[in-house]
N, C-alpha and C. Protein backbone atom coordinates (compact mmCIF):
# COMPACT_ATOMS: atom_id res chain seq x y z
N UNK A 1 22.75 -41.91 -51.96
CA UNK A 1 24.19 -41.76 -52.10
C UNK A 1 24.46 -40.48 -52.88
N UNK A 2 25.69 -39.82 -52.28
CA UNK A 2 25.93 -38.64 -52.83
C UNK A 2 26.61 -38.63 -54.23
N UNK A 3 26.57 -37.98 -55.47
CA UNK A 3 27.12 -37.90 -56.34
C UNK A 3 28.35 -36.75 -56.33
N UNK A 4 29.69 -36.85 -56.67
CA UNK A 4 30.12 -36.00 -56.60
C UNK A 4 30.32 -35.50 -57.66
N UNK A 5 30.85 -34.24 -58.43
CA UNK A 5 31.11 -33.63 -59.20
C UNK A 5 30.07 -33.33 -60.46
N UNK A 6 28.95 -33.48 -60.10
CA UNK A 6 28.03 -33.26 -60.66
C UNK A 6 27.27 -31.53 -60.31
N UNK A 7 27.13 -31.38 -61.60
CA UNK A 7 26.94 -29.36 -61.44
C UNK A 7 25.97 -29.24 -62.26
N UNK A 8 25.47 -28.02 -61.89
CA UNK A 8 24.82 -27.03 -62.77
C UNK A 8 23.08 -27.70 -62.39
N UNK A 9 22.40 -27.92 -64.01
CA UNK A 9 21.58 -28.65 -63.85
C UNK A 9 20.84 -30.06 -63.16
N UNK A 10 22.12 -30.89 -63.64
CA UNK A 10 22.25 -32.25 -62.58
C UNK A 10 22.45 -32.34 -61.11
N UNK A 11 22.94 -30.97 -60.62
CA UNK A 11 23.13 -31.10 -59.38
C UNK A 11 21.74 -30.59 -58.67
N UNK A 12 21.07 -29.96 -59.63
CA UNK A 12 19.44 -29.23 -59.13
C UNK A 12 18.99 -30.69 -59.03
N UNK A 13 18.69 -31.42 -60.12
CA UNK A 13 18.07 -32.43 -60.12
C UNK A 13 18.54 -33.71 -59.26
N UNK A 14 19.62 -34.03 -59.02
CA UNK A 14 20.02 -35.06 -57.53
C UNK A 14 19.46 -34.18 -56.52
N UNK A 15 19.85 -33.05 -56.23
CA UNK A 15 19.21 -32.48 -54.83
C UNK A 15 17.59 -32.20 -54.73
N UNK A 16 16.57 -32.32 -55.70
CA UNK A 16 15.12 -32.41 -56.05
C UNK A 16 14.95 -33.84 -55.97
N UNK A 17 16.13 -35.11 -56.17
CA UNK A 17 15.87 -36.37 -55.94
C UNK A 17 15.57 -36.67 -54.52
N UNK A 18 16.77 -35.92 -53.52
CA UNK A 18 17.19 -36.08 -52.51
C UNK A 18 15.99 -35.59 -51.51
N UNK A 19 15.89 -34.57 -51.67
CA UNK A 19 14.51 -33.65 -50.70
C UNK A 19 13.48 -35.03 -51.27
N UNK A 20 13.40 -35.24 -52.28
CA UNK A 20 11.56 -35.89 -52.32
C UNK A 20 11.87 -37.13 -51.63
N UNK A 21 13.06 -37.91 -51.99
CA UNK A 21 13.42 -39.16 -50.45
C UNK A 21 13.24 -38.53 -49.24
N UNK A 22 13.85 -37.55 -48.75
CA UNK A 22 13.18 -37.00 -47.79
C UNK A 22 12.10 -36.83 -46.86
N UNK A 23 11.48 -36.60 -47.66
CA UNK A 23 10.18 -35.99 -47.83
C UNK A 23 9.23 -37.65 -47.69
N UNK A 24 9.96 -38.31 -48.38
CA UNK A 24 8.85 -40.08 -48.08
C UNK A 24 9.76 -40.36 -46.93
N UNK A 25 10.74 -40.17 -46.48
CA UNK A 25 11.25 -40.84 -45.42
C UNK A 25 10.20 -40.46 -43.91
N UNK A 26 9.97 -39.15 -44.18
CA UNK A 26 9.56 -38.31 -43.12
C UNK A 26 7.79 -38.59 -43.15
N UNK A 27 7.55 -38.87 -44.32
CA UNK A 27 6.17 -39.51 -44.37
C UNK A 27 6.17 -41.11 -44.13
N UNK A 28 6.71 -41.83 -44.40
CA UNK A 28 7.02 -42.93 -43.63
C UNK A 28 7.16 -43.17 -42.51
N UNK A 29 7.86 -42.54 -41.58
CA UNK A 29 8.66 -42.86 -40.49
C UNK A 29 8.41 -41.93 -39.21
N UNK A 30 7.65 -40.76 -39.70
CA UNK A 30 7.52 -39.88 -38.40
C UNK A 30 5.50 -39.71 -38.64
N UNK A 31 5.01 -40.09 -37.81
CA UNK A 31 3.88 -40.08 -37.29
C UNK A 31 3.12 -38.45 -36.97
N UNK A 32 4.42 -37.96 -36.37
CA UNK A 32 4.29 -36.19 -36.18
C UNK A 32 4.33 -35.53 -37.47
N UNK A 33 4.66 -35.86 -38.69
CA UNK A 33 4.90 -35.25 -39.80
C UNK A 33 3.78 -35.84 -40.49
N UNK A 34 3.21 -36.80 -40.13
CA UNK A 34 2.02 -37.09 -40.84
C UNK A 34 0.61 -36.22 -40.08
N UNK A 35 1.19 -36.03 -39.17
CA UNK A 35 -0.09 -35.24 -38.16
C UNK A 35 -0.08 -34.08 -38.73
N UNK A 36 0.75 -33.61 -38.31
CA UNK A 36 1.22 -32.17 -39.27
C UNK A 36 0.63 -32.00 -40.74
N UNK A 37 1.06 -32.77 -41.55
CA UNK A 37 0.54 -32.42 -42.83
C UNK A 37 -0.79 -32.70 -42.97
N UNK A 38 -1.71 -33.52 -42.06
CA UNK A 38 -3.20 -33.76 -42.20
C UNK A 38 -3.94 -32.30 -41.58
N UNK A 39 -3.09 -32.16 -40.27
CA UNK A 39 -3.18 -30.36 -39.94
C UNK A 39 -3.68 -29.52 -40.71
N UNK A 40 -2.59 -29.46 -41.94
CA UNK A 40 -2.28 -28.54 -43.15
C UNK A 40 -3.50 -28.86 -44.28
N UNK A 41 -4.05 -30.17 -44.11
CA UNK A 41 -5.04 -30.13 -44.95
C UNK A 41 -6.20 -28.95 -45.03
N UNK A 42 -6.86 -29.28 -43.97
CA UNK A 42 -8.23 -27.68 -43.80
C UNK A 42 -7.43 -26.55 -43.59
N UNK A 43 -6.16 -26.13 -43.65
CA UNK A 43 -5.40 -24.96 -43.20
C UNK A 43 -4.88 -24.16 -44.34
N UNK A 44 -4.38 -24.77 -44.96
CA UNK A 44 -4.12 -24.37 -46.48
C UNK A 44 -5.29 -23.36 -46.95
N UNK A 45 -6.17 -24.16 -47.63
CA UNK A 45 -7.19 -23.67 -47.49
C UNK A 45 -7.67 -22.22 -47.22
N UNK A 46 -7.85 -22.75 -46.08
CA UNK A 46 -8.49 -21.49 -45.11
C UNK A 46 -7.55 -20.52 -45.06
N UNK A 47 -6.46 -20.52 -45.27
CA UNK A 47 -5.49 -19.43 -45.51
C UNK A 47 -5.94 -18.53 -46.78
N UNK A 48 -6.07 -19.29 -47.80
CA UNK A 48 -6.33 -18.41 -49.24
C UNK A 48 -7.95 -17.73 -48.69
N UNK A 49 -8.72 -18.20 -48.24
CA UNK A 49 -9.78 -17.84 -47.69
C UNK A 49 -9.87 -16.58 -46.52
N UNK A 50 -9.12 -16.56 -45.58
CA UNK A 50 -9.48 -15.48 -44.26
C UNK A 50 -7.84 -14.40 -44.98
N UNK A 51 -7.03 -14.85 -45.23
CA UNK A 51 -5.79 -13.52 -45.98
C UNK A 51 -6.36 -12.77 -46.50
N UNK A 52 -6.27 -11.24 -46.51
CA UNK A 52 -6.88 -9.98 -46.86
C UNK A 52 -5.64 -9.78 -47.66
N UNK A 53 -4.46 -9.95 -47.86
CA UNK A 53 -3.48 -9.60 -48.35
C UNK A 53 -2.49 -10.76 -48.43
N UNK A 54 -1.77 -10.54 -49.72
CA UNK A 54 -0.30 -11.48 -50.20
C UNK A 54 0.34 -11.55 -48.92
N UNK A 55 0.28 -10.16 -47.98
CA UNK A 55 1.61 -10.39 -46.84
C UNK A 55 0.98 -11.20 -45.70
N UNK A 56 -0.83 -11.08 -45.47
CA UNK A 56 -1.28 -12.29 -44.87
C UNK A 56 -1.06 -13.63 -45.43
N UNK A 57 -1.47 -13.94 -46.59
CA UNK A 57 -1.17 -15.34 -47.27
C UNK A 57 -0.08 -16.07 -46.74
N UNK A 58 1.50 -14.87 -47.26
CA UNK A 58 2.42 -15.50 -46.83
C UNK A 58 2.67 -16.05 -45.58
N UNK A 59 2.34 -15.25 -44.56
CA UNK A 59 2.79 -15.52 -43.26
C UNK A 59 1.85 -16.75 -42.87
N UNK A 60 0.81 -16.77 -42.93
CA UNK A 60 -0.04 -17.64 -42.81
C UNK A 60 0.51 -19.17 -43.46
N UNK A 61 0.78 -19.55 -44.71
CA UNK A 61 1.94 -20.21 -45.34
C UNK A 61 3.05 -20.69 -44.60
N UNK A 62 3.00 -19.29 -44.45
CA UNK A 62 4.96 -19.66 -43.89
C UNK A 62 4.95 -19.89 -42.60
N UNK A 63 3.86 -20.25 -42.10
CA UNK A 63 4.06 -20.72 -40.47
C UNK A 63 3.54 -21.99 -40.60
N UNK A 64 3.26 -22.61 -41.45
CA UNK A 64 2.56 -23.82 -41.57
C UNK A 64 4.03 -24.88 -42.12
N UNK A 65 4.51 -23.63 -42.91
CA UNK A 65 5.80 -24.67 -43.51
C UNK A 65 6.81 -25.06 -42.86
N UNK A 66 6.70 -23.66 -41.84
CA UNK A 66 8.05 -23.64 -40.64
C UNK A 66 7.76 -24.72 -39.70
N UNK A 67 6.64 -24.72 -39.38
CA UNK A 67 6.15 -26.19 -38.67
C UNK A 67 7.01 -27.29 -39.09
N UNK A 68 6.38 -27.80 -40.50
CA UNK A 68 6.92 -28.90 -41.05
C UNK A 68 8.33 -28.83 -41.19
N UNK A 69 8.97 -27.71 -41.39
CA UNK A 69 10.63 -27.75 -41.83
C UNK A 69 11.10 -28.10 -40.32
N UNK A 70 10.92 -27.42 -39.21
CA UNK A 70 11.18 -27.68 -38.39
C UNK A 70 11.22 -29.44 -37.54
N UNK A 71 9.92 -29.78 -37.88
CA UNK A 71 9.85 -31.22 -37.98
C UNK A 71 10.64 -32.10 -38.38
N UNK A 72 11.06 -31.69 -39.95
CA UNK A 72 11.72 -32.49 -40.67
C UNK A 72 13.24 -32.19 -40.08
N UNK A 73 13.80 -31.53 -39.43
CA UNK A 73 15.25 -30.80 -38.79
C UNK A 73 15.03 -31.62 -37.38
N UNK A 74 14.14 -31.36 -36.53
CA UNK A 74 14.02 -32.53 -35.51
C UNK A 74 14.27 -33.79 -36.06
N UNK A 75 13.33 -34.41 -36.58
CA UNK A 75 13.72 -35.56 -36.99
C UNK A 75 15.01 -36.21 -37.43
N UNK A 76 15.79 -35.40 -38.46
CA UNK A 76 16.81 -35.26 -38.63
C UNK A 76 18.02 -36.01 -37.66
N UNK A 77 17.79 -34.95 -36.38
CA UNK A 77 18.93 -34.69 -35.24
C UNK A 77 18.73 -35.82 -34.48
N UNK A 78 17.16 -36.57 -34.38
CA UNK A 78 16.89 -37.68 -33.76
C UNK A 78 17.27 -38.84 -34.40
N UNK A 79 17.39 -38.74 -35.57
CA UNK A 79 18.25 -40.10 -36.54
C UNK A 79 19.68 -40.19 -36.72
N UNK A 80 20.56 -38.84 -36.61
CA UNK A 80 21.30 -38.90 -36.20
C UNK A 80 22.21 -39.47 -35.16
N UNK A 81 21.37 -39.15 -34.30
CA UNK A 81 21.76 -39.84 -32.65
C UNK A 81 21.68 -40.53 -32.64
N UNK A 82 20.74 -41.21 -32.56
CA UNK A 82 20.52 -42.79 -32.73
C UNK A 82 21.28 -43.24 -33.14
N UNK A 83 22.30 -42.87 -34.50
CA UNK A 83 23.17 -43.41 -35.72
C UNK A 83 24.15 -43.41 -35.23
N UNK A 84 24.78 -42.77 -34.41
CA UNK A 84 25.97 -42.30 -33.41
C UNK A 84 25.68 -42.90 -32.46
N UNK A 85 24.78 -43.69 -31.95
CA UNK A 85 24.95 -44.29 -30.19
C UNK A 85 23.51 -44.59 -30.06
N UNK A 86 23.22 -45.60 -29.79
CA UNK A 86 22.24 -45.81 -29.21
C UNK A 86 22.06 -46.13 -27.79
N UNK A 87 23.32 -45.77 -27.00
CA UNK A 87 23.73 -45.56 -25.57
C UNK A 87 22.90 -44.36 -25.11
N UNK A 88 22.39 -44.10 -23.34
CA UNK A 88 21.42 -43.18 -22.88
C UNK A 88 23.04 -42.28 -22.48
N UNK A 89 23.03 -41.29 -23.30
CA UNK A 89 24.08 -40.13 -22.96
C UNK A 89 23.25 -38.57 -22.72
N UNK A 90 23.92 -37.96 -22.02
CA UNK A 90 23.32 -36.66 -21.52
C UNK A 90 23.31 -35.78 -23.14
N UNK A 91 24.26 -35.60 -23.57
CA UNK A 91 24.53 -35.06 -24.70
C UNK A 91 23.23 -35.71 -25.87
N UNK A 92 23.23 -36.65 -26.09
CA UNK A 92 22.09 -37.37 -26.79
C UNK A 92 20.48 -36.80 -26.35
N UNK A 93 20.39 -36.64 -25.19
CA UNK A 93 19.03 -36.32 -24.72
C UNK A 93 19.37 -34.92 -25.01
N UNK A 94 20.14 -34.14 -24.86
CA UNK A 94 20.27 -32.80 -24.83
C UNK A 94 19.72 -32.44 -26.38
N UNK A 95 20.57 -32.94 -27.45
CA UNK A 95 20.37 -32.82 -28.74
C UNK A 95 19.09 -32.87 -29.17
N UNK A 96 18.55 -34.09 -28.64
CA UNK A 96 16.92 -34.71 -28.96
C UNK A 96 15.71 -33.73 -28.45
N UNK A 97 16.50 -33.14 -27.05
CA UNK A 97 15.48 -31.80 -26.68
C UNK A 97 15.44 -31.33 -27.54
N UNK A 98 16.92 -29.99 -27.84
CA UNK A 98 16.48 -29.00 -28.61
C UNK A 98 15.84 -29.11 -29.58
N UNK A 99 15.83 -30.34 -30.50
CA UNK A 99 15.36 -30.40 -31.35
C UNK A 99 13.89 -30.44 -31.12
N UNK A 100 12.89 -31.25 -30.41
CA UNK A 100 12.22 -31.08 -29.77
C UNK A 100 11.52 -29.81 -29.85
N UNK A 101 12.53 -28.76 -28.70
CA UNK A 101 11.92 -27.39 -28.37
C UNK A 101 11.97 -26.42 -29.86
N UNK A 102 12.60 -26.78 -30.65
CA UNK A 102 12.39 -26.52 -31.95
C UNK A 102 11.43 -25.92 -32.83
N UNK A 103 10.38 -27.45 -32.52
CA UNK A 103 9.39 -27.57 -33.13
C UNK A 103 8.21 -26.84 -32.53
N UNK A 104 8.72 -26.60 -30.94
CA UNK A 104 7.71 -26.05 -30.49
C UNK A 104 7.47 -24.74 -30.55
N UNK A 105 8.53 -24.23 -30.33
CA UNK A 105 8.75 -23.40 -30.93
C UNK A 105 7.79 -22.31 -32.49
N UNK A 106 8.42 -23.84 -33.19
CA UNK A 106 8.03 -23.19 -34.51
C UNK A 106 5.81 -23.13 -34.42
N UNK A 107 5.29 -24.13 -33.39
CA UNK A 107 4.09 -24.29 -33.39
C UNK A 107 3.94 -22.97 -32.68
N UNK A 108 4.24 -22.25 -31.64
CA UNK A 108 3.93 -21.13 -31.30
C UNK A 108 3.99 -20.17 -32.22
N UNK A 109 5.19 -19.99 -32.54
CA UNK A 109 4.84 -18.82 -34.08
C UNK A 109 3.65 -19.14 -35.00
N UNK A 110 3.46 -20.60 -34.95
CA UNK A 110 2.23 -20.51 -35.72
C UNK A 110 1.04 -20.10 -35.16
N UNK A 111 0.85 -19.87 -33.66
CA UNK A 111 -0.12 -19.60 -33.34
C UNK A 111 -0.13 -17.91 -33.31
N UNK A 112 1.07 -17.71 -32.98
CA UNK A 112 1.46 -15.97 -33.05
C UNK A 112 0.24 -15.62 -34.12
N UNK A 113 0.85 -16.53 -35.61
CA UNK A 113 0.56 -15.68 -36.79
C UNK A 113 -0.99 -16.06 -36.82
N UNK A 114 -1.19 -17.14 -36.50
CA UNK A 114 -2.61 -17.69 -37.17
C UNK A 114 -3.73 -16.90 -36.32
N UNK A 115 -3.65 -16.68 -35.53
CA UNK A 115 -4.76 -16.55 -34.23
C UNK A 115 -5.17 -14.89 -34.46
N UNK A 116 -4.01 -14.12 -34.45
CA UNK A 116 -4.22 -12.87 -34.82
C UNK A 116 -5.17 -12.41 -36.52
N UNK A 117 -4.70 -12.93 -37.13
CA UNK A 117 -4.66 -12.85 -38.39
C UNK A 117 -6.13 -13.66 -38.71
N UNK A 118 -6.77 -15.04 -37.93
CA UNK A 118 -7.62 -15.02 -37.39
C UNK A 118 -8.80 -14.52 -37.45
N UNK A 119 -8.11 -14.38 -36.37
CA UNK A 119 -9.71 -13.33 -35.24
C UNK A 119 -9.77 -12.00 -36.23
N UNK A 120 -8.73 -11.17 -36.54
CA UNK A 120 -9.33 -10.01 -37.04
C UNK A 120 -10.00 -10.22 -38.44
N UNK A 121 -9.60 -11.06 -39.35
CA UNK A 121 -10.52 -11.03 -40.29
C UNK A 121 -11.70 -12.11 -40.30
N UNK A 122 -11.55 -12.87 -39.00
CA UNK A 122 -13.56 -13.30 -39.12
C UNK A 122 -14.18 -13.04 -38.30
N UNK A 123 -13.38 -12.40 -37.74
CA UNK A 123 -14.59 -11.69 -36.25
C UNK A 123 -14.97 -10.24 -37.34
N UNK A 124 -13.98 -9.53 -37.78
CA UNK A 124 -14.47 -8.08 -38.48
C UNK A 124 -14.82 -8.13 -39.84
C-alpha cells in the first residue's frame, strides 16, 4: 500500500521497501525470473573475469540486468491484464506479446554484447 505524503528520506525508504516486495514477488511467482537469475549465477562472474575494461564490465552487467528489468516489466504487464480481465481479448494478447517481445529483445542485446566481448578476449 502506497503511503502518501511521505518525502525526502522516508520516501527512499518505502520505495527500497517496495522494489524488494518486488523483487520476492518476481522470485516467487515467475519461473523465468528464477531462470534468469540462476543464468546470472556463472555470468556475473565471468564478467569480472573476461572485461579488459570498466566499459566492458559495464556493458557486460548491464545486459544481464536489462534482461532481468525487462522480465520484471513483462511480468508486470502480464499481472496487470489478468487484473483487468481475465476475458481472451485481442488487446490483452497484444499487451502480453509486447511484453513478451520485450524480453526478447532485451536477450538479444545480451547476446550482441556478450558474444563479441566474448570471443575477443578468450579467443585473443
Amino acid at each position: 500500500m502506497h503511503k502518501e505524503g511521505r518525502r525526502g528520506v522516508m520516501h527512499v525508504a518505502d520505495a527500497f521497501v517496495y522494489s524488494m516486495q518486488g523483487l520476492r514477488a518476481a522470485w516467487v511467482h515467475e519461473t523465468a525470473f528464477r531462470l534468469q537469475c540462476a543464468m546470472l549465477v556463472p555470468l556475473v562472474p565471468l564478467a569480472f573475469l573476461i572485461a579488459r575494461s570498466a566499459v566492458e564490465l559495464s556493458l557486460l552487467l548491464g545486459a544481464c540486468g536489462l534482461v532481468l528489468m525487462a522480465e520484471m516489466f513483462n511480468s508486470a504487464i502480464e499481472r496487470l491484464v489478468d487484473r483487468v480481465s481475465t476475458d481472451i481479448h485481442p488487446l490483452s494478447g497484444q499487451a502480453k506479446d509486447l511484453g513478451s517481445a520485450g524480453v526478447f529483445i532485451a536477450m538479444m542485446l545480451f547476446l550482441v554484447v556478450w558474444l563479441p566481448i566474448g570471443w575477443a578476449n578468450l579467443a585473443g
